[in-house]
Every structure is written in structure tokens, then in C-alpha cells.
Protein backbone atom coordinates (compact mmCIF):
# COMPACT_ATOMS: atom_id res chain seq x y z
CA UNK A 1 -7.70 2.96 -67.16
CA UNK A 2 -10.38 5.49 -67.78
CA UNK A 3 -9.74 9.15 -68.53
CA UNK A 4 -11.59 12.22 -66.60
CA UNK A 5 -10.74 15.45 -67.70
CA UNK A 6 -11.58 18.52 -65.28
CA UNK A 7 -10.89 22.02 -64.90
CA UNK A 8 -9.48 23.59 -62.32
CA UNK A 9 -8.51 27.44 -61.49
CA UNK A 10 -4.77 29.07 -62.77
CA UNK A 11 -3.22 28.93 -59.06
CA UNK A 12 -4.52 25.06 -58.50
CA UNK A 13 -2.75 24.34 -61.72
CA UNK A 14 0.28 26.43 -60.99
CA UNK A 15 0.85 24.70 -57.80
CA UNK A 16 0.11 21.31 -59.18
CA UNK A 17 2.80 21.92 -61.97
CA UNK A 18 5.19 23.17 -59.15
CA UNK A 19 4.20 19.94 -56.66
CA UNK A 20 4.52 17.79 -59.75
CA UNK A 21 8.18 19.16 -61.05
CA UNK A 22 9.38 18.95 -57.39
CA UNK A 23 8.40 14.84 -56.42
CA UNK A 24 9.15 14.21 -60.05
CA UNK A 25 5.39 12.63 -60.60
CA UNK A 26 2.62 13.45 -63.45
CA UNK A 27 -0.10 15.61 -62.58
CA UNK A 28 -2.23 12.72 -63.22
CA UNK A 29 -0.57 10.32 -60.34
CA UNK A 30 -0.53 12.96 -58.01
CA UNK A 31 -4.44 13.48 -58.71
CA UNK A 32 -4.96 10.29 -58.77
CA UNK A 33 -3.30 9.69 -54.99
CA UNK A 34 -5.49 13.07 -53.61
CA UNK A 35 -8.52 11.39 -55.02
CA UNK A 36 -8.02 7.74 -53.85
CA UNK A 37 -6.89 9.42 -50.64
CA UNK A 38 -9.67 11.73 -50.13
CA UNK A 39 -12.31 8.72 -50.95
CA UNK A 40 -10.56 6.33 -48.59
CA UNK A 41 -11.27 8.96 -45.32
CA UNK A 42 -14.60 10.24 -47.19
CA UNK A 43 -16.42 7.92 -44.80
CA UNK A 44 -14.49 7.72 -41.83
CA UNK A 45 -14.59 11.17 -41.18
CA UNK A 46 -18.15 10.61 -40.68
CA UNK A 47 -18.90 7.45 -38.76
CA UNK A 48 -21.05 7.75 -35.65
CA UNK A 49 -22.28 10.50 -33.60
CA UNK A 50 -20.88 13.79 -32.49
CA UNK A 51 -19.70 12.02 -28.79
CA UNK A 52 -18.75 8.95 -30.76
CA UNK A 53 -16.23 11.18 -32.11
CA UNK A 54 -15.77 13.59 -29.16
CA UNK A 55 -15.76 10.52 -26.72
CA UNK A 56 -12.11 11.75 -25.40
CA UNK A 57 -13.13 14.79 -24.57
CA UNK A 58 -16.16 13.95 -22.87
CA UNK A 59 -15.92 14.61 -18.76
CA UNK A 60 -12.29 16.76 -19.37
CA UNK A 61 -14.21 19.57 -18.01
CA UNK A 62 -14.33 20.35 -14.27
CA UNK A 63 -17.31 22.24 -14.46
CA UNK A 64 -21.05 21.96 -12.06
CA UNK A 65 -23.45 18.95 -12.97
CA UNK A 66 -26.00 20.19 -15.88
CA UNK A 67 -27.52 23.07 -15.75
CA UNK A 68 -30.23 22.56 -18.45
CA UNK A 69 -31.84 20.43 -15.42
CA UNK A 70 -31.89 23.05 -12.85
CA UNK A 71 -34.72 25.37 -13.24
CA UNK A 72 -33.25 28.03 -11.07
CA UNK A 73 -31.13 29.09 -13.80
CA UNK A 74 -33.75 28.47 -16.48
CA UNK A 75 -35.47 31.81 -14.94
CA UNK A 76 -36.90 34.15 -17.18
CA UNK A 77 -35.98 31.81 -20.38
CA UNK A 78 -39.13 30.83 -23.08
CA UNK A 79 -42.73 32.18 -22.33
């Protein structure tokens, strides 16, 4: 196993000593979980497009058709 060293602020550390003491793990494993946890969703979070990822809220609306089409209510918008 390699070994990263890092710095982090006095409250981080405080609460990570405090975390630590409470589940009865090292700093280190409980850095090591955050990390491997972090990576694993790292890519997830950002797989597709916008309505890929807002596809259940798509059409929840009850709202009138689009607007951006109807140049009525484009009046007096851009040159």
C-alpha cells in the first residue's frame, strides 16, 4: 500500500479525529472509504445529458406548449 500525505484545515482534522474516535476506525480507513467512495460516483454523477438526468421530471409541468415558438410573445425581444 502506498502512502499520500495531505493537509487539511484544523476543523477538517478536528472532526475527522472526533468521526474516527466515535466508529472506532483510523483516520486513514475512514479517508480511504471517502476517497474510494467519492471516485466510485465521480463519473456517474455525470453521465449523459441534462434531460438524461432530468428525464423524470420532464412533462410534470401543466403549463402552455412552448413559447420560444410563438412569436407573439417574442415581441419587442433582440433587434
Amino acid at each position: 500500500m502506498n502512502t499520500l500525505t495531505l493537509k487539511v484545515p484544523d476543523l477538517l482534522n478536528a472532526q475527522l479525529n472526533s468521526y474516527a474516535k466515535k466508529k472506532g476506525l483510523s483516520k486513514s480507513e475512514i479517508v480511504r472509504l471517502a476517497l474510494a467512495e467519492y471516485l466510485s460516483g465521480a463519473d456517474a454523477r455525470f453521465e449523459g445529458s441534462f434531460l438524461d438526468l432530468a428525464e423524470d421530471l420532464a412533462g410534470t409541468i401543466d403549463a402552455p406548449a412552448d413559447l420560444s415558438m410563438n412569436k407573439g410573445h417574442l415581441k419587442g425581444y433582440g433587434a
